[in-house]
C-alpha atoms as a PDB file:
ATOM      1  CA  UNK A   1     -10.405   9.172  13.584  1.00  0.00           C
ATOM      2  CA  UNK A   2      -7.864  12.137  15.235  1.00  0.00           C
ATOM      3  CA  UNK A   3      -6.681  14.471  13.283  1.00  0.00           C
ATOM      4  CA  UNK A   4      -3.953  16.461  14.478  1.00  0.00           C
ATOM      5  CA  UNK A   5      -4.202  19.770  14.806  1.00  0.00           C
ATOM      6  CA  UNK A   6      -0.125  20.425  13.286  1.00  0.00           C
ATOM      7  CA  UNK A   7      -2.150  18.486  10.355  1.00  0.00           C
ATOM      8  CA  UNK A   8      -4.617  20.923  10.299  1.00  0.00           C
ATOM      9  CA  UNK A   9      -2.565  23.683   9.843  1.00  0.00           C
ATOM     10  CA  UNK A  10      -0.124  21.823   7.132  1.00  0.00           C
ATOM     11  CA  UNK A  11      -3.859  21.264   5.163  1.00  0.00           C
ATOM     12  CA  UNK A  12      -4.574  24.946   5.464  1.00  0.00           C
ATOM     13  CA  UNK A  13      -0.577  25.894   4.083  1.00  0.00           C
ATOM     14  CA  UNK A  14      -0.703  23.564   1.449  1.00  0.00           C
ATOM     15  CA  UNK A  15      -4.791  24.729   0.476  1.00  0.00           C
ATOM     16  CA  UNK A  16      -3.968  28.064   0.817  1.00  0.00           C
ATOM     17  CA  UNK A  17      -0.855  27.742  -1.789  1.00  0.00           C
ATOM     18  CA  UNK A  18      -3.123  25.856  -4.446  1.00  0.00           C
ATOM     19  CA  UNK A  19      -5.968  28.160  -4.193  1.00  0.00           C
ATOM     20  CA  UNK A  20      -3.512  30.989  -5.085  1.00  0.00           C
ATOM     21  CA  UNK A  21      -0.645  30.058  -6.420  1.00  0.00           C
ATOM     22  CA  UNK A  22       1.217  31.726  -3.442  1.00  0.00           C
ATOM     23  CA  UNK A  23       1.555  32.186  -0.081  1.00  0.00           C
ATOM     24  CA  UNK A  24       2.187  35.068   2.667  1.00  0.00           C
ATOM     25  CA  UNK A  25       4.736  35.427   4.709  1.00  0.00           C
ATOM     26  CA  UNK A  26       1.515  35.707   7.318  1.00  0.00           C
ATOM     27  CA  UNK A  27       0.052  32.908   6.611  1.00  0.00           C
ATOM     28  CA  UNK A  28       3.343  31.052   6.816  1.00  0.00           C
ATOM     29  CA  UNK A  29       3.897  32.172  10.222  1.00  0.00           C
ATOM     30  CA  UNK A  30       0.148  30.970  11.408  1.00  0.00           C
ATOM     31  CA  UNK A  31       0.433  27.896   9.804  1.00  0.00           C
ATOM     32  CA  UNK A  32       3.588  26.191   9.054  1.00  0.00           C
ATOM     33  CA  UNK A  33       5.977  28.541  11.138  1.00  0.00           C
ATOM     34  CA  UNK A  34       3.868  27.490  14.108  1.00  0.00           C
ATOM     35  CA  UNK A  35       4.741  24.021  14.020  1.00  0.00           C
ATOM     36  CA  UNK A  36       8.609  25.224  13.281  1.00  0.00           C
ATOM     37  CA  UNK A  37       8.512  26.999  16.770  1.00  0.00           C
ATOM     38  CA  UNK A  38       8.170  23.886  18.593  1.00  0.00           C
ATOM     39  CA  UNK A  39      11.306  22.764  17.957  1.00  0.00           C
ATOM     40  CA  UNK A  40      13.158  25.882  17.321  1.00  0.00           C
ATOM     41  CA  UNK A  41      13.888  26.037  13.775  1.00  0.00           C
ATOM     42  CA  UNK A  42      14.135  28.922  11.404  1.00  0.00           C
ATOM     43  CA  UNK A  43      10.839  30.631  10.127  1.00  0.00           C
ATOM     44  CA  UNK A  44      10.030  29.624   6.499  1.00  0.00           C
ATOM     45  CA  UNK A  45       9.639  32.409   4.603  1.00  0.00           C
ATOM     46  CA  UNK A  46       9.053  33.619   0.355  1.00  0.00           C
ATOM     47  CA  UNK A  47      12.487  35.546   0.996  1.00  0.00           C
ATOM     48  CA  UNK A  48      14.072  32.268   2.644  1.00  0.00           C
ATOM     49  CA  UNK A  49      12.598  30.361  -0.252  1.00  0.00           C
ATOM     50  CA  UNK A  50      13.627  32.702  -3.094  1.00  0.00           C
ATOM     51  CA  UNK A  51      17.219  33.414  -2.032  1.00  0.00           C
ATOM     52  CA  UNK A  52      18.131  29.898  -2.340  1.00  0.00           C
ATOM     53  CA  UNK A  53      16.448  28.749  -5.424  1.00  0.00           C
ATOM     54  CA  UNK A  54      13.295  27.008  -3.594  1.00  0.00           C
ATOM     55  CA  UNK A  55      10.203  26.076  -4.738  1.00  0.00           C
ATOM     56  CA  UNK A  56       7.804  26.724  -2.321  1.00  0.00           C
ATOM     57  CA  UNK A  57       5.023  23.998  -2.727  1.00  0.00           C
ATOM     58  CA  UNK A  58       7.919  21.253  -2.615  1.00  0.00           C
ATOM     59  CA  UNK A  59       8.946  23.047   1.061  1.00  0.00           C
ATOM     60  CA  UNK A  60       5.428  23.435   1.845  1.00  0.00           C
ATOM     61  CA  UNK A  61       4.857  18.924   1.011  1.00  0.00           C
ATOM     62  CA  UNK A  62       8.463  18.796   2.368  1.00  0.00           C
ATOM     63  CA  UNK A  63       7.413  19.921   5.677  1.00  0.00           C
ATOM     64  CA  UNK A  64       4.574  17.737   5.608  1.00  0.00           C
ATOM     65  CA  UNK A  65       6.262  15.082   4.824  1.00  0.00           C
ATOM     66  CA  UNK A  66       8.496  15.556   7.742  1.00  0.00           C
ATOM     67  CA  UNK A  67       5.888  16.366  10.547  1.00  0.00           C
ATOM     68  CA  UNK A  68       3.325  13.207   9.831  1.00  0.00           C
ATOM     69  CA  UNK A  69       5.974  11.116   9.352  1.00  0.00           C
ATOM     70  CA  UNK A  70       5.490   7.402  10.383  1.00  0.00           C
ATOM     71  CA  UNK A  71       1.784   8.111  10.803  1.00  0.00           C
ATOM     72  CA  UNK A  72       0.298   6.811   7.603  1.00  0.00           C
ATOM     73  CA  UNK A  73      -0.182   9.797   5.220  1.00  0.00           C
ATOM     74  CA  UNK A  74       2.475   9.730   2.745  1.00  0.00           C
ATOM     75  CA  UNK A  75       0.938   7.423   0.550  1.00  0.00           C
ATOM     76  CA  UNK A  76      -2.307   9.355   0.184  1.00  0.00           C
ATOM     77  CA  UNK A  77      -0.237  12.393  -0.042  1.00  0.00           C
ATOM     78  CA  UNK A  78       1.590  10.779  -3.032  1.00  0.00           C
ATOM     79  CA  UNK A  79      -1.339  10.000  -4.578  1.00  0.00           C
ATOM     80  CA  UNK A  80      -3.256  13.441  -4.159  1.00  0.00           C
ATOM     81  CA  UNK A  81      -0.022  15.301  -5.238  1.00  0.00           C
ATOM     82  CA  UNK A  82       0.371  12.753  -7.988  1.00  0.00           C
ATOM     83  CA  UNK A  83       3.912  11.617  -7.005  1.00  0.00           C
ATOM     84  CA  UNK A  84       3.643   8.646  -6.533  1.00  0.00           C
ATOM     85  CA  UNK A  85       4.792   6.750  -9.478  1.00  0.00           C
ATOM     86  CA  UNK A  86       7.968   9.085  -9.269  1.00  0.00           C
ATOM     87  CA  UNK A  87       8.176   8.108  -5.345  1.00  0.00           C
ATOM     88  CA  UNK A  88       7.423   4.573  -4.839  1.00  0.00           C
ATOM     89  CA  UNK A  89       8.727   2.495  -7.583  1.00  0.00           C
ATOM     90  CA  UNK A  90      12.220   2.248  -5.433  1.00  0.00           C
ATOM     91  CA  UNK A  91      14.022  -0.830  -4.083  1.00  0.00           C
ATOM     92  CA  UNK A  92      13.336  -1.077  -0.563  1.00  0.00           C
ATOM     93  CA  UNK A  93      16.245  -0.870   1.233  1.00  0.00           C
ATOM     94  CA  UNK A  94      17.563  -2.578   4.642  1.00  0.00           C
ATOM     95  CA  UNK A  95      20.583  -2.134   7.124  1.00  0.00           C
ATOM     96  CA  UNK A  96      24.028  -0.799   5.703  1.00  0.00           C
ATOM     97  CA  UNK A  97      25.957  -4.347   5.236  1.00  0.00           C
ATOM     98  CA  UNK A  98      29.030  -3.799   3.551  1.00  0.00           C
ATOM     99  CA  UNK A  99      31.425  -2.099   5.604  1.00  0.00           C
ATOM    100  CA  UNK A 100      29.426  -2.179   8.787  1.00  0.00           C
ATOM    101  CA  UNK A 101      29.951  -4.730  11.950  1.00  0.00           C
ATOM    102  CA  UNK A 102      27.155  -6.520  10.534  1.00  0.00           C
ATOM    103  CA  UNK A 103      29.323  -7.853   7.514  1.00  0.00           C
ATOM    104  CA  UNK A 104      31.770  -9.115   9.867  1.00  0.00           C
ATOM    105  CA  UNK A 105      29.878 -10.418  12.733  1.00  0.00           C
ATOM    106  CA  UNK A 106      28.432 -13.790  13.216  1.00  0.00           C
ATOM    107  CA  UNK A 107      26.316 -15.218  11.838  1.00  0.00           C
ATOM    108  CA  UNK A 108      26.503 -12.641   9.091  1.00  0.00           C
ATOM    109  CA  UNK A 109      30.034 -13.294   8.476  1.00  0.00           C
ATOM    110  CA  UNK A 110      29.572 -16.030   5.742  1.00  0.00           C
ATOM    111  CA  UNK A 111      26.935 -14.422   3.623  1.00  0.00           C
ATOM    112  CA  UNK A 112      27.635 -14.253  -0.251  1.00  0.00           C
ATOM    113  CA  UNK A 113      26.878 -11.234  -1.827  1.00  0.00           C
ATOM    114  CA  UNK A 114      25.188 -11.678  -4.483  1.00  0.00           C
ATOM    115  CA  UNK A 115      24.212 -15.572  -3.594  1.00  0.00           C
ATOM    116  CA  UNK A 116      22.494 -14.562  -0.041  1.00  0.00           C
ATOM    117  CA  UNK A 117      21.572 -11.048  -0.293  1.00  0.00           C
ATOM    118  CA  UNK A 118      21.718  -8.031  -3.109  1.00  0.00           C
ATOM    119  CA  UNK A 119      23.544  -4.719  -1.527  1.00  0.00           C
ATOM    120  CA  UNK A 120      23.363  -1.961  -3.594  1.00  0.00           C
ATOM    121  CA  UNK A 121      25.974   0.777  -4.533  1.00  0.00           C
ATOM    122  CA  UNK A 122      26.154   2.091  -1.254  1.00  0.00           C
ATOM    123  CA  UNK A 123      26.681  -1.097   0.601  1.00  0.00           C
ATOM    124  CA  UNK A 124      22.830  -1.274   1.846  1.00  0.00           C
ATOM    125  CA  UNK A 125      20.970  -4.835   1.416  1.00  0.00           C
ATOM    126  CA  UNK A 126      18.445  -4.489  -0.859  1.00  0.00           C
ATOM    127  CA  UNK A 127      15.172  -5.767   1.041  1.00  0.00           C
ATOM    128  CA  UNK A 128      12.859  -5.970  -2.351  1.00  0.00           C
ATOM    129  CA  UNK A 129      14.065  -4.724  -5.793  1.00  0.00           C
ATOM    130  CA  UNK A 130      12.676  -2.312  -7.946  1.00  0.00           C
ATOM    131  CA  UNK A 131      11.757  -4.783 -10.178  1.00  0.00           C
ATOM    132  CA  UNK A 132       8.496  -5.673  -7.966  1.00  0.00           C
ATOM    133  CA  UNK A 133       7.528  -2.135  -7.479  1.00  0.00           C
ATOM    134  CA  UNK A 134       6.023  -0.390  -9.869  1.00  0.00           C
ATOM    135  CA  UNK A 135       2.653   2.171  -9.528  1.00  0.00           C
ATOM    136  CA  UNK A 136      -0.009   2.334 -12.231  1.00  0.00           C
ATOM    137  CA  UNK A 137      -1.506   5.568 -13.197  1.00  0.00           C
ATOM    138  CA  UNK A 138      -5.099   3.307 -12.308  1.00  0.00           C
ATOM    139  CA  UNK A 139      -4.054   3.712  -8.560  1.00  0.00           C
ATOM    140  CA  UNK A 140      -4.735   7.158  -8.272  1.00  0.00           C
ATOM    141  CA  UNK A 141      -7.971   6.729  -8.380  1.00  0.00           C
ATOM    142  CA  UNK A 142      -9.590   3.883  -6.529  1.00  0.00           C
ATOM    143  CA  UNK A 143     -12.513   1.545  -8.073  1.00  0.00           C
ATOM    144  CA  UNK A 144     -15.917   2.223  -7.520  1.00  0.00           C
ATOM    145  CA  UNK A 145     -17.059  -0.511  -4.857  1.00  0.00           C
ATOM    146  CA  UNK A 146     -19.602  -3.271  -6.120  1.00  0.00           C
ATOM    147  CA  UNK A 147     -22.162  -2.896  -3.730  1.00  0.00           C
ATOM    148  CA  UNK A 148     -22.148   0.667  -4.865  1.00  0.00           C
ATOM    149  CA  UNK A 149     -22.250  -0.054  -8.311  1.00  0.00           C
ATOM    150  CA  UNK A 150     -25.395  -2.574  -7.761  1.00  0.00           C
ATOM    151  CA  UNK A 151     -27.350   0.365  -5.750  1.00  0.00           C
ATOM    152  CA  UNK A 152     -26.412   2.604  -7.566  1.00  0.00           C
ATOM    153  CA  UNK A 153     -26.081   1.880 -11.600  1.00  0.00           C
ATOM    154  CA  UNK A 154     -25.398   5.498 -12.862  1.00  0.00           C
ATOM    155  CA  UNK A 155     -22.300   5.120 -11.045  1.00  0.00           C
ATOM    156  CA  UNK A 156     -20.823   3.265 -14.100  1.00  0.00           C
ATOM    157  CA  UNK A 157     -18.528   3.592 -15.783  1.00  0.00           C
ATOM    158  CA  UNK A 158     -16.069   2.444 -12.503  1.00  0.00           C
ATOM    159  CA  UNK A 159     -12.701   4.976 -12.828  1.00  0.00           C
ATOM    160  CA  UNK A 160     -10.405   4.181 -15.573  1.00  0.00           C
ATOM    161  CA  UNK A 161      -8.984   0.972 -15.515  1.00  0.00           C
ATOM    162  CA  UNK A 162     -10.842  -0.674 -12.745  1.00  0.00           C
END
């Protein structure tokens, strides 16, 4: 397994935050203000974050969120920040339809909404509905395996629900 070393340093921001319940300007700049100068942007700062009514964990996950995107973590991330039942129970959403070329060219051009495909407020298909998706407090925590268990009896009782 690689770990990145821009993940490193968005571990050590976000540890460095819980452990005290803030975070310097100093360690901003070795850490998450590093990764920022890459690409240019503006440092993120406690005055930055302060002025406009920021909370600075949610920039702190935010920026996370942003650099390991695509590469696998947000789920755990959800689930170690204890998100995820805010996060993931969403309909998963497809293409804009309604309004867009692909509502009027073929062989789109004689789908039903409604009788073909769901679109949602906004005009985007709806790819699987919220209705499916839902995230039990259980999955935070994952079971105890078997084989585990059978080596191992003190490890019972397996975590709550499993």
């Amino acid at each position: 397994m690689n770990i990145r070393y821009a993940e490193v340093l968005l571990i050590l921001a976000e540890a460095l935050y819980e452990k005290n319940g803030s975070i310097s300007d100093t360690d901003l700049n070795r850490t998450i203000n590093a990764l920022r100068d890459r690409v240019g942007l503006i440092h993120l700062t406690n005055d930055l974050v302060n002025s406009n009514d920021l909370e600075m964990l949610t920039e702190i996950r935010r920026e996370r969120t942003v650099e390991l995107a695509y590469e696998g973590f947000r789920y755990t991330d959800l689930r170690r920040w204890k998100l995820a039942e805010v996060f993931l129970p969403v309909s998963l959403k497809g293409v804009k339809y309604v309004g867009s070329e692909f509502e009027t060219t073929a062989p789109n051009d004689d789908l039903v909404i409604g009788v073909d495909i769901e679109v949602d407020a906004d005009g985007f298909i709806i790819a699987d509905d919220i209705s499916g998706r839902t995230f039990s407090d259980k999955l935070y925590l994952s079971a105890i395996p078997l084989d585990q268990i059978k080596l191992n009896p003190n490890l019972l009782p397996n975590n709550p629900g499993w």
